[in-house]
C-alpha atoms as a PDB file:
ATOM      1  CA  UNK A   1     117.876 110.066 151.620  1.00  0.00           C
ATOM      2  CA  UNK A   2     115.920 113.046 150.976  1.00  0.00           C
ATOM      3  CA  UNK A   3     117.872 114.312 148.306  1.00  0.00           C
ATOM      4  CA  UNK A   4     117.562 110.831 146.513  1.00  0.00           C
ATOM      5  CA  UNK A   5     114.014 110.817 146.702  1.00  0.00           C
ATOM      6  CA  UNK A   6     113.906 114.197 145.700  1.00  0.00           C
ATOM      7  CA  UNK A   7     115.949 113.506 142.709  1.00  0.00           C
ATOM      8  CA  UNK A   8     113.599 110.461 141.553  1.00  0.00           C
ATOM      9  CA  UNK A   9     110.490 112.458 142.380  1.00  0.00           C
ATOM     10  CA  UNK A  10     109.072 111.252 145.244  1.00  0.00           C
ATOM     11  CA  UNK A  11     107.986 114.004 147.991  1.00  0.00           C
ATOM     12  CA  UNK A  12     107.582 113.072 151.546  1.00  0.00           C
ATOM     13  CA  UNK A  13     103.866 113.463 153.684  1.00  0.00           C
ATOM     14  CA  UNK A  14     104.607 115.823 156.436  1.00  0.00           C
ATOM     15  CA  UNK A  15     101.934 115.437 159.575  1.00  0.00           C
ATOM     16  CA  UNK A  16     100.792 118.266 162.424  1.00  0.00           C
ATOM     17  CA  UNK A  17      99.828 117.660 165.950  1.00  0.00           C
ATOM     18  CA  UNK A  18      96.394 119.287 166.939  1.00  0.00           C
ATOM     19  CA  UNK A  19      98.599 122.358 168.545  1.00  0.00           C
ATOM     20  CA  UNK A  20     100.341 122.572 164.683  1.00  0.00           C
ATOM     21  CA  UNK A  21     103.820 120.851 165.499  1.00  0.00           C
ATOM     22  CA  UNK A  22     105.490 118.650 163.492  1.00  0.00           C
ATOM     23  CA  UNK A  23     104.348 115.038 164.602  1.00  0.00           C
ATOM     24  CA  UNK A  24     106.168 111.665 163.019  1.00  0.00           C
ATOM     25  CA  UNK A  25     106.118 109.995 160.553  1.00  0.00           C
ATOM     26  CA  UNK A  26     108.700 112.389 159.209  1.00  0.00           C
ATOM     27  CA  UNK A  27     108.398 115.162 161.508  1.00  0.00           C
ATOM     28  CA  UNK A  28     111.967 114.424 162.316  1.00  0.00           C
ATOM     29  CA  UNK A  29     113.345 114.146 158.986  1.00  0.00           C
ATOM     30  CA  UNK A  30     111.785 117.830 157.722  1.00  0.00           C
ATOM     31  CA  UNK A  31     113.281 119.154 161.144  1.00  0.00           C
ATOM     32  CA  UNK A  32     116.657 118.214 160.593  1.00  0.00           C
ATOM     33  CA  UNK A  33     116.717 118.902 156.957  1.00  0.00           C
ATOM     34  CA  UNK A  34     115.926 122.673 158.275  1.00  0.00           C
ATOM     35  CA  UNK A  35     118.404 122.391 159.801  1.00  0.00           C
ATOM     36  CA  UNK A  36     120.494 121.455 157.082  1.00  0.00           C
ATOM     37  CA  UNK A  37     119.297 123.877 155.008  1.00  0.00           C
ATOM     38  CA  UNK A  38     119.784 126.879 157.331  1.00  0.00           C
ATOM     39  CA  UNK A  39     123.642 126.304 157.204  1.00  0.00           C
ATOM     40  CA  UNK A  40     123.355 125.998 153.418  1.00  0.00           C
ATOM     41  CA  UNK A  41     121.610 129.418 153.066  1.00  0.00           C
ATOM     42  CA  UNK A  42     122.371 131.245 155.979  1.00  0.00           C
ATOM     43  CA  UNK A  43     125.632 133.018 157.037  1.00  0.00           C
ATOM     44  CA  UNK A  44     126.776 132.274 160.600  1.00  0.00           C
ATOM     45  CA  UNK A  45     128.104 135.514 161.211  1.00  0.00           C
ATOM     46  CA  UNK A  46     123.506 136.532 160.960  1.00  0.00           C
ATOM     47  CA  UNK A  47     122.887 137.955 164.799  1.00  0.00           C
ATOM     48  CA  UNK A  48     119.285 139.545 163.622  1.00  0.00           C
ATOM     49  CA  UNK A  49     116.894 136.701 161.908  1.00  0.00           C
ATOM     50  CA  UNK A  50     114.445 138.927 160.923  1.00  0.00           C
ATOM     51  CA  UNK A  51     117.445 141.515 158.614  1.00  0.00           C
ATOM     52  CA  UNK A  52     115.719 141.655 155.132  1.00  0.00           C
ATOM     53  CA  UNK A  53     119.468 140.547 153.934  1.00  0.00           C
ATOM     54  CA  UNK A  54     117.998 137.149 154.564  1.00  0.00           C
ATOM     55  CA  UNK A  55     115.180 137.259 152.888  1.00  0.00           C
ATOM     56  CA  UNK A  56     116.450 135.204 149.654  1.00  0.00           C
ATOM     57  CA  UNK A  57     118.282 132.901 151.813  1.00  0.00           C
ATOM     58  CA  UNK A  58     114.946 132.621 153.685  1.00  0.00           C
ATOM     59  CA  UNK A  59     113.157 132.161 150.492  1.00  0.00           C
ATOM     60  CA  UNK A  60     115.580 129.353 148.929  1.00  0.00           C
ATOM     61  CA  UNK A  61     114.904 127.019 152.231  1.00  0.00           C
ATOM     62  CA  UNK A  62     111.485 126.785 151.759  1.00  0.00           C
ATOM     63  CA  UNK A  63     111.613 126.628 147.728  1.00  0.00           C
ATOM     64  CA  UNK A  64     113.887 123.442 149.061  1.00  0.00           C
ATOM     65  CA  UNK A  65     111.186 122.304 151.579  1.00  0.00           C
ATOM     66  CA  UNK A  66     108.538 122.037 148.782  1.00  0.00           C
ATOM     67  CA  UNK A  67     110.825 120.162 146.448  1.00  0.00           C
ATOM     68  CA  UNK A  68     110.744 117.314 148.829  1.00  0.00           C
ATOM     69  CA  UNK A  69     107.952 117.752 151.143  1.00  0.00           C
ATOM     70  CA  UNK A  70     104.217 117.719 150.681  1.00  0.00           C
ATOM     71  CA  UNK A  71     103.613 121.249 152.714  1.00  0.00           C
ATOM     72  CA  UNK A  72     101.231 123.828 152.754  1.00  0.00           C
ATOM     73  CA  UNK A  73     102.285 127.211 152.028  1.00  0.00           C
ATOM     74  CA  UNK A  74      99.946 128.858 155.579  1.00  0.00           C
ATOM     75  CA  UNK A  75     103.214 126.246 157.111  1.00  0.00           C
ATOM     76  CA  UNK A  76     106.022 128.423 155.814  1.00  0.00           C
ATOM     77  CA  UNK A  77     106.542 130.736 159.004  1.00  0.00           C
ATOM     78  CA  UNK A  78     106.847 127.920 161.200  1.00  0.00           C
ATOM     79  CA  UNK A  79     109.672 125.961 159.027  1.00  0.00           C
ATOM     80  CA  UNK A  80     111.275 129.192 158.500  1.00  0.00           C
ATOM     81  CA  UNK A  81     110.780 129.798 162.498  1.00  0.00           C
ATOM     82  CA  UNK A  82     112.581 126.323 162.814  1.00  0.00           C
ATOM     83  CA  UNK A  83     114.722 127.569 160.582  1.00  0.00           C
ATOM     84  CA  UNK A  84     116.509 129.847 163.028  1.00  0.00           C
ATOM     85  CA  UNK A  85     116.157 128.418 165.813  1.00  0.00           C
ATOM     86  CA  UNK A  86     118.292 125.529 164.663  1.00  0.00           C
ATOM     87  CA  UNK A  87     120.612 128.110 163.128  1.00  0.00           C
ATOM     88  CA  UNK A  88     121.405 129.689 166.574  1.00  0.00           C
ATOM     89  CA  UNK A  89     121.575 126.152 167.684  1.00  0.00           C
ATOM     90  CA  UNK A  90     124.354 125.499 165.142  1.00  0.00           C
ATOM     91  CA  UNK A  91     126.183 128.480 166.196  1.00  0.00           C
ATOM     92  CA  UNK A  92     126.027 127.679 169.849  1.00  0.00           C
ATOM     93  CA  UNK A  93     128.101 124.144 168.814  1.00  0.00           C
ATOM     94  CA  UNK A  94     130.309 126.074 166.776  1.00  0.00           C
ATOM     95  CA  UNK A  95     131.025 128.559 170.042  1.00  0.00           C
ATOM     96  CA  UNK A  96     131.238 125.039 172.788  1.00  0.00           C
ATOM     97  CA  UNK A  97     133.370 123.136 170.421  1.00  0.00           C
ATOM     98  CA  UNK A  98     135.692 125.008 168.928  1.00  0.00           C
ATOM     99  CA  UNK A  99     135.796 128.744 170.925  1.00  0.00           C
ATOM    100  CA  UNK A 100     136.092 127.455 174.632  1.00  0.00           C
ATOM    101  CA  UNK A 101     138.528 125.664 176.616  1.00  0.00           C
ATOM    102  CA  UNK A 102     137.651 122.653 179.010  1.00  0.00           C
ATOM    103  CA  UNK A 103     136.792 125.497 181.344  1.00  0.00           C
ATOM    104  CA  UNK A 104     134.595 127.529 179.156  1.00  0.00           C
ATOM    105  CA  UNK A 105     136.782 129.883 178.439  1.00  0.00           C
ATOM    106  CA  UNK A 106     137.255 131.828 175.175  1.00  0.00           C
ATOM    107  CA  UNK A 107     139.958 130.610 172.876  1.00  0.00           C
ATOM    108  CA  UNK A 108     141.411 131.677 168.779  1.00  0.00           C
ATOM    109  CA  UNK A 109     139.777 128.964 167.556  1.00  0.00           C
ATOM    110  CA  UNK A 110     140.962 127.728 164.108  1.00  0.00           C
ATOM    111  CA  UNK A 111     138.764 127.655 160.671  1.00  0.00           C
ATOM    112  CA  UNK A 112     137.052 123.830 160.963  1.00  0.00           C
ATOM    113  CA  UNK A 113     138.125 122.567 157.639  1.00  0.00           C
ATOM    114  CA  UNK A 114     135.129 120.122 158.730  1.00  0.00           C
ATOM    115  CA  UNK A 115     132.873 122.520 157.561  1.00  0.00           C
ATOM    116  CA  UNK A 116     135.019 124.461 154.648  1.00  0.00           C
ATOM    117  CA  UNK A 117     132.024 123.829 152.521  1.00  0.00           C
ATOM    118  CA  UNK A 118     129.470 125.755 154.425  1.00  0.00           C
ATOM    119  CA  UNK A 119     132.343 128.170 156.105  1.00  0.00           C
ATOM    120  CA  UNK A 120     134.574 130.110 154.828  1.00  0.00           C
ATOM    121  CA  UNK A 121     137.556 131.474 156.014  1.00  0.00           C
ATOM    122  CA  UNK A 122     136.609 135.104 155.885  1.00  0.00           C
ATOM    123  CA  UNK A 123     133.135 134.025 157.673  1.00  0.00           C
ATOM    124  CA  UNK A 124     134.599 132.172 160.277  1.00  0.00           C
ATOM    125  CA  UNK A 125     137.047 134.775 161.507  1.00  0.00           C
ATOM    126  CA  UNK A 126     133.862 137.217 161.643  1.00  0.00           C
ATOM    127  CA  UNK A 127     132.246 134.512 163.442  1.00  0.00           C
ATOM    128  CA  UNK A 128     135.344 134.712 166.034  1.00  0.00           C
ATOM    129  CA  UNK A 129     135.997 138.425 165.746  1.00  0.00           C
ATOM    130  CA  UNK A 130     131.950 138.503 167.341  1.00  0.00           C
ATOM    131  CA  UNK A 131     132.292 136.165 169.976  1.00  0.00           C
ATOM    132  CA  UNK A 132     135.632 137.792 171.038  1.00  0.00           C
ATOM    133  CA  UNK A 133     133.947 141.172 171.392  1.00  0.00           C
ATOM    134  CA  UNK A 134     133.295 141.646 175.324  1.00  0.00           C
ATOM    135  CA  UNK A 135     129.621 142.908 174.655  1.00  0.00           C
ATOM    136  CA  UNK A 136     128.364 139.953 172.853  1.00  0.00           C
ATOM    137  CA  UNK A 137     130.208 137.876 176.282  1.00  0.00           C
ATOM    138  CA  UNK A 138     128.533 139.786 178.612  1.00  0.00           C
ATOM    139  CA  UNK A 139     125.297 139.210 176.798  1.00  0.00           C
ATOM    140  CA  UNK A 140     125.821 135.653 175.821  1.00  0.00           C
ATOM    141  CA  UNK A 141     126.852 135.311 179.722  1.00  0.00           C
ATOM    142  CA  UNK A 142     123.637 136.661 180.933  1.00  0.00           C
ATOM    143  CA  UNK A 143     121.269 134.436 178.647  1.00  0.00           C
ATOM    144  CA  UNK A 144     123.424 131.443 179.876  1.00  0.00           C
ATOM    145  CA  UNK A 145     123.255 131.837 183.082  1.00  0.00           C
ATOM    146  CA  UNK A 146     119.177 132.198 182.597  1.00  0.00           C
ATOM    147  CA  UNK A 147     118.912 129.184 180.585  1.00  0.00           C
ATOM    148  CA  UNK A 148     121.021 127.295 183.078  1.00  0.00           C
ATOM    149  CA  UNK A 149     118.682 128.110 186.277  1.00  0.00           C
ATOM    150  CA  UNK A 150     114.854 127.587 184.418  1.00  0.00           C
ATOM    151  CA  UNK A 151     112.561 126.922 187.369  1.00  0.00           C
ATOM    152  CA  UNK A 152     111.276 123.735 185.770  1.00  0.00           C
ATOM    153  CA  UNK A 153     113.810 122.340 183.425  1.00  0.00           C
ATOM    154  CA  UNK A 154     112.589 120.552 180.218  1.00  0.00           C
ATOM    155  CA  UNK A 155     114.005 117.289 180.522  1.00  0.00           C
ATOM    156  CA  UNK A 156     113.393 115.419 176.937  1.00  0.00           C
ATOM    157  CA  UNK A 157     116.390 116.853 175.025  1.00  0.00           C
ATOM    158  CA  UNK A 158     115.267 117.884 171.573  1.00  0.00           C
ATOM    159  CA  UNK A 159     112.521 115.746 171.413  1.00  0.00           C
ATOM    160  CA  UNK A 160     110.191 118.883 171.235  1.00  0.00           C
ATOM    161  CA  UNK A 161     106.439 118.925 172.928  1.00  0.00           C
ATOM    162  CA  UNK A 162     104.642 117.771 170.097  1.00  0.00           C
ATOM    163  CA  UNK A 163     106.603 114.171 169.436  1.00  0.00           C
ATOM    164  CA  UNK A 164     106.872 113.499 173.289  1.00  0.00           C
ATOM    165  CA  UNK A 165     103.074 113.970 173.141  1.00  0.00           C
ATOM    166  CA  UNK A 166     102.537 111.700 170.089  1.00  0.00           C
ATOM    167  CA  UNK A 167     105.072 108.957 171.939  1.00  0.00           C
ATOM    168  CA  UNK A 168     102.800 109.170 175.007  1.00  0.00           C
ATOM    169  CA  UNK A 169      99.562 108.581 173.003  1.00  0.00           C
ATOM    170  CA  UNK A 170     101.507 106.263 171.001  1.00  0.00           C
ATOM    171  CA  UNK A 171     102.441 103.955 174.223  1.00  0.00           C
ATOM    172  CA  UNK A 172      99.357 104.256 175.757  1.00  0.00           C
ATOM    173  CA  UNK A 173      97.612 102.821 173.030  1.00  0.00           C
ATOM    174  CA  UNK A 174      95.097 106.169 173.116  1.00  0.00           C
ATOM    175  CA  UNK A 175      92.259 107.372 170.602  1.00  0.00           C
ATOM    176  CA  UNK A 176      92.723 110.919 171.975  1.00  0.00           C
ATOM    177  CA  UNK A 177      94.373 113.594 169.778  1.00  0.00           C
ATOM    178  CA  UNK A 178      96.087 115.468 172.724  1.00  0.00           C
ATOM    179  CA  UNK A 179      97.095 115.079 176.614  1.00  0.00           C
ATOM    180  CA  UNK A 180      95.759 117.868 178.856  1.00  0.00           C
ATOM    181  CA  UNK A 181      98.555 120.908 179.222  1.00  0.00           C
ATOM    182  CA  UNK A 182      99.493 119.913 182.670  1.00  0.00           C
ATOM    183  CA  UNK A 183     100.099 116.336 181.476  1.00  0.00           C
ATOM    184  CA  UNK A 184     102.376 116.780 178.935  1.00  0.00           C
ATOM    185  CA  UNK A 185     104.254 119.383 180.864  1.00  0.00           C
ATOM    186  CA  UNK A 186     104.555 117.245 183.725  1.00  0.00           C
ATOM    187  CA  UNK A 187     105.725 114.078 181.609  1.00  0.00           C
ATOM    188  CA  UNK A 188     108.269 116.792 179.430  1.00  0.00           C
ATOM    189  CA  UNK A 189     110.258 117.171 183.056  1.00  0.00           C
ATOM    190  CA  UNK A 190     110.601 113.749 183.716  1.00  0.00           C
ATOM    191  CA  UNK A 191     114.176 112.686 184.031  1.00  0.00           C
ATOM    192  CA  UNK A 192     115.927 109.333 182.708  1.00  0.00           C
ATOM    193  CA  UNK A 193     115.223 107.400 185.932  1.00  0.00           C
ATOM    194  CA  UNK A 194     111.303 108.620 186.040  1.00  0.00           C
ATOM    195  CA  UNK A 195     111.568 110.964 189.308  1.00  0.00           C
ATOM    196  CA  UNK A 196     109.845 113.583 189.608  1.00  0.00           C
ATOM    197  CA  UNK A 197     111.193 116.421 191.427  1.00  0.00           C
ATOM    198  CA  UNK A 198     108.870 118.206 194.301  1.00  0.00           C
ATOM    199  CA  UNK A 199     107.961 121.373 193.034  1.00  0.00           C
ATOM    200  CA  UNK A 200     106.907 119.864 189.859  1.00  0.00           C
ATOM    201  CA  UNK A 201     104.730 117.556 191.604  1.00  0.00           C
ATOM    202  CA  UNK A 202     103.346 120.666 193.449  1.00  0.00           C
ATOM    203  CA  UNK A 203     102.529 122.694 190.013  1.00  0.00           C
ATOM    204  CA  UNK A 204     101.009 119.533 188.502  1.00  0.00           C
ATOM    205  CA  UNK A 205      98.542 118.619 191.760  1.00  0.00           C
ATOM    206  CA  UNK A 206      97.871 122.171 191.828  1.00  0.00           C
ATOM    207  CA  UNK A 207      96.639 122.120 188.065  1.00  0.00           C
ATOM    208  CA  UNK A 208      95.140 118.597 188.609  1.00  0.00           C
ATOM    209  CA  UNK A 209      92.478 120.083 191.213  1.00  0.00           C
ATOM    210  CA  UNK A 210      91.791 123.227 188.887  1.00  0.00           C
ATOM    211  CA  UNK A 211      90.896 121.234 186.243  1.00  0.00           C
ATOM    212  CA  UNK A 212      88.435 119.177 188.137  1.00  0.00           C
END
């Protein structure tokens, strides 16, 4: 694990894409070890990343990052960019699994001892008195319902641009360094079975003959 590593003194090599996103080997591992991190340092009850009351939270994640991961320092705002986004990520599960009924609805959710550790009691029913407010709903309701209906849905999960991109030059057995935009934003909305929906079609073509 990283923490074993860390603890023997070994630090891991940490790679970059040509468009400066994390690539494997490892790309992965630092991701999720953000994300880690972020509920270490980080209250849930933070609605405003950039308050300066997170600025030594802020500061102990990447102290962490360098203790186990060969980084440049120009790389901080990204991780620390990462850094929230998993965050909100964290508190979206939090809201799905343990604030909403089987029809979405709001529910008194109780204090998951699974995460006493990182939560305590006093944070978590701040975390609930939020969510209850009808403000934050109508808000939360409105970015939902945005997310929900993108135009051109990205269909790889979490696997982020910059790994599906490496797995494509990866497979095809390619000495390039990068796909063309319109490639890898074609091959990012391509479902399970491999069909690709119309309108994407129609957006790719359409770049296809621009680029010509």
């Amino acid at each position: 694990s990283i923490i074993r590593a860390r603890d023997k003194g070994v630090k891991f090599e940490v790679h970059w894409s040509a468009e400066d996103q994390l690539i494997e080997p490892n790309g992965s591992m630092l991701a999720s070890y953000i994300g880690f991190l972020v509920r270490q340092h980080i209250p849930i009850t933070c609605d405003n990343w950039r308050s300066p009351d997170l600025k030594v939270g802020k500061e102990k994640i990447w102290s962490e990052i360098q203790r186990s991961f060969h980084i440049d320092e120009s790389r901080q705002k990204y991780c620390i960019q990462l850094a929230g986004k998993r965050l909100r990520g964290f508190r979206s599960f939090l809201c799905n699994k343990f604030l909403k009924d089987e029809e979405g609805k709001f529910v008194e959710g109780e204090w998951p001892m699974k995460y006493a550790e990182i939560i305590s009691a006093d944070e978590w029913d701040n975390f609930v008195a939020k969510r209850r407010n009808e403000k934050f709903h109508e808000v939360s309701d409105i970015n939902r319902k945005r997310a929900s209906k993108p135009a051109y849905p990205y269909k790889k999960g979490r696997t982020g641009y910059a790994r599906l991109q490496q797995r494509i030059l990866t497979e095809e057995k390619s000495d390039a360094t990068s796909l063309p935009e319109h490639v890898l934003w074609k091959a990012a909305r391509v479902g399970k079975d491999g069909a690709v929906v119309e309108a994407v079609q129609n957006v790719y073509d359409e770049c296809e003959t621009l680029s010509q």
